[in-house]
Protein backbone atom coordinates (compact mmCIF):
# COMPACT_ATOMS: atom_id res chain seq x y z
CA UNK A 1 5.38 1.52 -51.76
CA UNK A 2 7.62 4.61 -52.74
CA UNK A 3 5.98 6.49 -49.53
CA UNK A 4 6.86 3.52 -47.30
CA UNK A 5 10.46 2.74 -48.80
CA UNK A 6 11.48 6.53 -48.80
CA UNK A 7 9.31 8.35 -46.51
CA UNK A 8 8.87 5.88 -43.56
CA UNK A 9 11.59 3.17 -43.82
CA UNK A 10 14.04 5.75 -42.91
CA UNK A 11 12.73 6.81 -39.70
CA UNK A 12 11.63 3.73 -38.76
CA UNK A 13 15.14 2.45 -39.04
CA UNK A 14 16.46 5.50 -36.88
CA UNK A 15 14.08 4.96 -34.77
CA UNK A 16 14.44 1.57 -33.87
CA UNK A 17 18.88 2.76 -33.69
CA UNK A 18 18.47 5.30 -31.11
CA UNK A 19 15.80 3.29 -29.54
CA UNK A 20 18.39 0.03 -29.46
CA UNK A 21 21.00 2.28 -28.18
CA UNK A 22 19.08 3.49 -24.92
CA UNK A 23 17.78 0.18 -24.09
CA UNK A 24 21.69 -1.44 -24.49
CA UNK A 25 23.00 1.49 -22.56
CA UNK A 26 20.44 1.17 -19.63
CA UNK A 27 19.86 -2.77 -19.25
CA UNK A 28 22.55 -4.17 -21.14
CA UNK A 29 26.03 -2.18 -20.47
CA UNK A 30 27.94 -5.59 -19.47
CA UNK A 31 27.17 -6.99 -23.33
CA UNK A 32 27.71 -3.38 -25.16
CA UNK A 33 31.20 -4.91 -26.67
CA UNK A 34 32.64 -6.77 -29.29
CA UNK A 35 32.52 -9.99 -27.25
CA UNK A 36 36.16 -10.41 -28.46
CA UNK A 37 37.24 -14.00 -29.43
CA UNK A 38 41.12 -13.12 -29.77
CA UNK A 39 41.56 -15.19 -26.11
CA UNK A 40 41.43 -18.13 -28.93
CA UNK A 41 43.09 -17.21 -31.83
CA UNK A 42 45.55 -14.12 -32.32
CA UNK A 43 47.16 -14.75 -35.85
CA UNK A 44 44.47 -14.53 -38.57
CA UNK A 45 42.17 -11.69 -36.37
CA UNK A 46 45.33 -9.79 -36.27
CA UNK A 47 45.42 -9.76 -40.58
CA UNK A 48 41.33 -9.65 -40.66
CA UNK A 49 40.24 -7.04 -38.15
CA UNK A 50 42.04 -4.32 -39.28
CA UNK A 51 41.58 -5.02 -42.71
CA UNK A 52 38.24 -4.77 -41.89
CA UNK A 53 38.14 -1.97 -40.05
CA UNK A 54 40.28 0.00 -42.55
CA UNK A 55 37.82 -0.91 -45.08
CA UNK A 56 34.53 -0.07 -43.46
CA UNK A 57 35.67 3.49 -42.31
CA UNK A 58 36.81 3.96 -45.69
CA UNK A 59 33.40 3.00 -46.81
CA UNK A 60 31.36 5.58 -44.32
CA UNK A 61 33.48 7.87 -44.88
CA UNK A 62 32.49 8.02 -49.07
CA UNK A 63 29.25 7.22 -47.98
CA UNK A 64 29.09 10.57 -46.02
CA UNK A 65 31.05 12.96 -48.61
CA UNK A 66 28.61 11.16 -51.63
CA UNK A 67 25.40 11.71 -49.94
CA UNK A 68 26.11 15.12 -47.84
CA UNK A 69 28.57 17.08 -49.75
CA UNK A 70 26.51 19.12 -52.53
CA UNK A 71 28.13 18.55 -56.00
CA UNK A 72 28.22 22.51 -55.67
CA UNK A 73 30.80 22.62 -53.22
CA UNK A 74 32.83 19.82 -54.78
CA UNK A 75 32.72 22.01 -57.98
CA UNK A 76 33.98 25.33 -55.94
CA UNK A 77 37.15 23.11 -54.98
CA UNK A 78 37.71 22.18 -58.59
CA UNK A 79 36.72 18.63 -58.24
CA UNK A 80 35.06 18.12 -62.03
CA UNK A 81 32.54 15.75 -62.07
CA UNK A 82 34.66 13.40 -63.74
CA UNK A 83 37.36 13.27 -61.39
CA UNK A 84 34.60 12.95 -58.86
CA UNK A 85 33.15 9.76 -60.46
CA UNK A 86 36.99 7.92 -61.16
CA UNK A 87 37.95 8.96 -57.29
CA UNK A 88 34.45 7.39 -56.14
CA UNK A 89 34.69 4.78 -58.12
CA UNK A 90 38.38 3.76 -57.55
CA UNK A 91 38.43 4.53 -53.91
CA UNK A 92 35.14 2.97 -53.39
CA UNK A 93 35.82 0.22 -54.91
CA UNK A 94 39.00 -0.42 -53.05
CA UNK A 95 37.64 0.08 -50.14
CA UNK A 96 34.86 -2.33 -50.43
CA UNK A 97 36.68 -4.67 -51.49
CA UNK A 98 39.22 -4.27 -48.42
CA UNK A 99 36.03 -4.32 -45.93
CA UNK A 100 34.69 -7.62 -47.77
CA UNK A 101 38.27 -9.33 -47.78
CA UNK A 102 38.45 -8.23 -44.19
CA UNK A 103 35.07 -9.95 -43.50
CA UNK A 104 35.34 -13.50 -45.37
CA UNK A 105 38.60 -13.62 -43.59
CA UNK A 106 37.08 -13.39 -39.92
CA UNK A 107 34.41 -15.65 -41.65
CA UNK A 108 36.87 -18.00 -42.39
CA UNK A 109 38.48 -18.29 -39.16
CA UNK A 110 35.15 -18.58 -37.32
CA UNK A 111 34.54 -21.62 -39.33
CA UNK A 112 37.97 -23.07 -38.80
CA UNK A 113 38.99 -22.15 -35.34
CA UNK A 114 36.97 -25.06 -33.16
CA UNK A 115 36.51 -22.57 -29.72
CA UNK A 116 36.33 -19.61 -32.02
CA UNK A 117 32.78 -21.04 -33.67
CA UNK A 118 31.47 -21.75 -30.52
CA UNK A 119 31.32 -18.47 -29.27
CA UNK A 120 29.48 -17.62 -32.33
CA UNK A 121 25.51 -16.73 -32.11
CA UNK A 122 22.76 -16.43 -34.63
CA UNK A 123 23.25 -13.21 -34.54
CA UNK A 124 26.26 -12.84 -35.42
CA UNK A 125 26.05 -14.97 -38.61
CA UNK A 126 23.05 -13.03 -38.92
CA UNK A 127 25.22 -9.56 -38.85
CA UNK A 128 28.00 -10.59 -41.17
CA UNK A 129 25.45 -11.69 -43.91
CA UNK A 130 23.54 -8.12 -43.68
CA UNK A 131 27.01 -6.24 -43.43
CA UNK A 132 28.18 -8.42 -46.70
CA UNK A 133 24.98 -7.99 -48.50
CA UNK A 134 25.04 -4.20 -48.04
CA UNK A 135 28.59 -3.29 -49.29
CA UNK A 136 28.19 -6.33 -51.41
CA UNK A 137 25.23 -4.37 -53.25
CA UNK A 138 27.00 -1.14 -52.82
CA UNK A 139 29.69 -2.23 -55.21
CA UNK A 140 28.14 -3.78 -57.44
CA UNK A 141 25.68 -1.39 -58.21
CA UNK A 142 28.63 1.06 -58.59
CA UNK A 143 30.58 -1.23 -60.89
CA UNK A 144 27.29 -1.75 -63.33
CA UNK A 145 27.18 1.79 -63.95
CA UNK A 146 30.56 2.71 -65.00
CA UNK A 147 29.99 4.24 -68.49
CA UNK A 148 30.52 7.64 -69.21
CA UNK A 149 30.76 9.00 -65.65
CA UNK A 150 28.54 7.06 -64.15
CA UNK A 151 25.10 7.36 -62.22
CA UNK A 152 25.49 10.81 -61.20
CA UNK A 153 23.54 9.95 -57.40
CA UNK A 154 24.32 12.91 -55.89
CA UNK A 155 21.16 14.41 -58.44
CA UNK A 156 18.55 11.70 -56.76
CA UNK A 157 19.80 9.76 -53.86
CA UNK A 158 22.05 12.57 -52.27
CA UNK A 159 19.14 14.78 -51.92
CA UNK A 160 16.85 12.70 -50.85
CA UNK A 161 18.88 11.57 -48.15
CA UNK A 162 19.48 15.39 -47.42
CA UNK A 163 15.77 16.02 -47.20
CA UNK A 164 15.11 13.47 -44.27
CA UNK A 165 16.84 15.69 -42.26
CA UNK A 166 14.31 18.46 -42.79
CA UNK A 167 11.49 15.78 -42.25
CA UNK A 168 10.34 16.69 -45.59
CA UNK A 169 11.66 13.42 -47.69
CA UNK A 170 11.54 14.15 -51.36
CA UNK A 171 10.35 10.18 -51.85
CA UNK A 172 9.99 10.95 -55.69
CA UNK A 173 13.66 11.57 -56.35
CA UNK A 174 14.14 8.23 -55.50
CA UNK A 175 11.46 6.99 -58.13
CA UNK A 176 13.93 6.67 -61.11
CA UNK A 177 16.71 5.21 -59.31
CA UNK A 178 18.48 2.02 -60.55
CA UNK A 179 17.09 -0.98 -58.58
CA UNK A 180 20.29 -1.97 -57.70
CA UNK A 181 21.20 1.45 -56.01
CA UNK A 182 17.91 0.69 -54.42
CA UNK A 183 18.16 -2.51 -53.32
CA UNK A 184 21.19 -1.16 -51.34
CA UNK A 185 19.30 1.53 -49.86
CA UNK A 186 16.89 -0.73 -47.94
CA UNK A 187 19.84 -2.96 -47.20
CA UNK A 188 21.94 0.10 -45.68
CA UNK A 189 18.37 0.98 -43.62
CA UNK A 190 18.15 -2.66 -42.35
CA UNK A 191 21.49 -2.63 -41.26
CA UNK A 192 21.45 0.91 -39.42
CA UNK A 193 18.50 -0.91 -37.29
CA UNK A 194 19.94 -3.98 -36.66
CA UNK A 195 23.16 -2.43 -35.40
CA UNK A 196 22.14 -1.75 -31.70
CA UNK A 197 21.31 -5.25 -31.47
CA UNK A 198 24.69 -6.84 -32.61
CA UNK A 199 27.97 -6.90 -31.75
CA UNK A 200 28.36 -4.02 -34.19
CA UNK A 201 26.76 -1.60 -31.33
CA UNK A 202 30.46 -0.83 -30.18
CA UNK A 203 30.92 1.47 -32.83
CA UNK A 204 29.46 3.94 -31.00
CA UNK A 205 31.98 3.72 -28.01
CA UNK A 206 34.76 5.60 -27.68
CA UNK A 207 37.32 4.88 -24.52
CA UNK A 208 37.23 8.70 -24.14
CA UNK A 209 38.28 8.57 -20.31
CA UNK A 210 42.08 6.61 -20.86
CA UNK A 211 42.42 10.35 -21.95
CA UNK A 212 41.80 11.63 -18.53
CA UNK A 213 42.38 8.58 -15.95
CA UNK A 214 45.92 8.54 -13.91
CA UNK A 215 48.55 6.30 -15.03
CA UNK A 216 48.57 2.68 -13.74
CA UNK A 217 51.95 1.66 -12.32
CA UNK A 218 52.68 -2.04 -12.19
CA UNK A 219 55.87 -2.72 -9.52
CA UNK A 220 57.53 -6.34 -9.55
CA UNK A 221 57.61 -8.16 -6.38
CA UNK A 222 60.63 -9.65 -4.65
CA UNK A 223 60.05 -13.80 -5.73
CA UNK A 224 61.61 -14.85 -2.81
CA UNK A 225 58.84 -12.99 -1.02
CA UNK A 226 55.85 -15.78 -0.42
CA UNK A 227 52.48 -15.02 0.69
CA UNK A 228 51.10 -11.48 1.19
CA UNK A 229 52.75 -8.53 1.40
CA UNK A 230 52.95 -7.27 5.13
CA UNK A 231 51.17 -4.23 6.13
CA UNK A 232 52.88 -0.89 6.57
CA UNK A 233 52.29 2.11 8.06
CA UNK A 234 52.84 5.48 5.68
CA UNK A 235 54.45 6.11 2.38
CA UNK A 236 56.73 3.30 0.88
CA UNK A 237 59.58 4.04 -1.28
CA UNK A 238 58.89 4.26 -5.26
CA UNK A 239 61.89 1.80 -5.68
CA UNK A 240 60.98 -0.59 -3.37
């Protein structure tokens, strides 16, 4: 079970994300988007979505420094482990909490907005549970091990995450690890292969081109003008 869990679960879960992305990008590029719903309702998205998204990057972002930044080079900056373990769980915390606020919120208004819920698919109720459970988890396995400074993960689950990059996983590290830490490292797997195949796949789409496309110039029209506008030969006047 710890070779499966550890050693396999892992790669089968980037597996089936890389494999997701190709197949969206290729036969799917009209649905890789956040099918936005704001066409029906404006005021609550515009209080949950950023909340949301504030709290999710927030949430990667510890996520990366906690499982990729040695405790070694945190040290060399003069970040004790104790001010490590109040800033992670603080920060962590808040952001969590700001991501899970975010999402009961757009929860809420797909439940109460009539043309919002309709637009809503299985797998999208599907998506918010497994995004809930997995930060869900994530805090709550912080907050049960607060004493002293904490689990110190960055002894266990840190390197073992390091060590499927050399595709050498170091499944035993992960052998004395809290269940609920646990728990919430399947989750987090699940989730990175489901991604793809949700709405979430947008994340990995950036609108790198409005950096490089012309500007778009919009001109009013004359309204006593009706119908189309009659052809002309040549340049017309930018003040026209």
């Amino acid at each position: 079970m710890s070779t499966l869990l550890w050693g396999a679960l892992p790669y089968v879960a980037f597996a089936l994300l890389v494999a997701g992305l190709v197949w969206r990008h290729r036969y799917d590029r009209f649905g890789w988007t956040t099918r936005s719903s704001q066409v029906y309702e404006s005021r609550l998205l515009n209080i949950a979505s950023p909340a949301f998204h504030y709290g999710i990057l927030f949430v990667l972002a510890g996520h990366l420094i906690g499982l990729f930044v040695p405790a070694s080079w945190t040290g060399a900056l003069g970040v004790g482990e104790h001010t490590y373990h109040l800033f992670s769980l603080y920060g962590g915390t808040a952001a969590g909490a700001l991501a899970v606020a975010g999402i009961l919120l757009l929860i809420y208004r797909r439940r109460t907005r009539a043309p919002v819920l309709r637009a809503t698919t299985a797998n999208d109720k599907l998506m918010y549970v497994v995004l809930l459970a997995a930060i869900v988890l994530g805090m709550t396995a912080k907050l049960a091990h607060t004493s002293g400074n904490g689990y110190d993960y960055r002894t266990t689950i840190a390197p073992w995450a390091r060590s499927l990059f050399t595709l050498r996983p170091r499944t035993e590290l992960m052998a004395g690890v809290p269940v609920l830490y646990q728990v919430h490292a399947v989750v987090g797997m699940l989730l990175i292969a489901f991604v793809p195949y949700s709405r979430l796949v947008h994340m990995f789409s950036a609108p790198v081109q409005y950096l490089f496309r012309p500007y778009i110039v919009y001109r009013s029209r004359d309204p006593r003008q009706l119908g189309p506008r009659p052809e002309r030969r040549g340049w017309e006047r930018a003040d026209s």
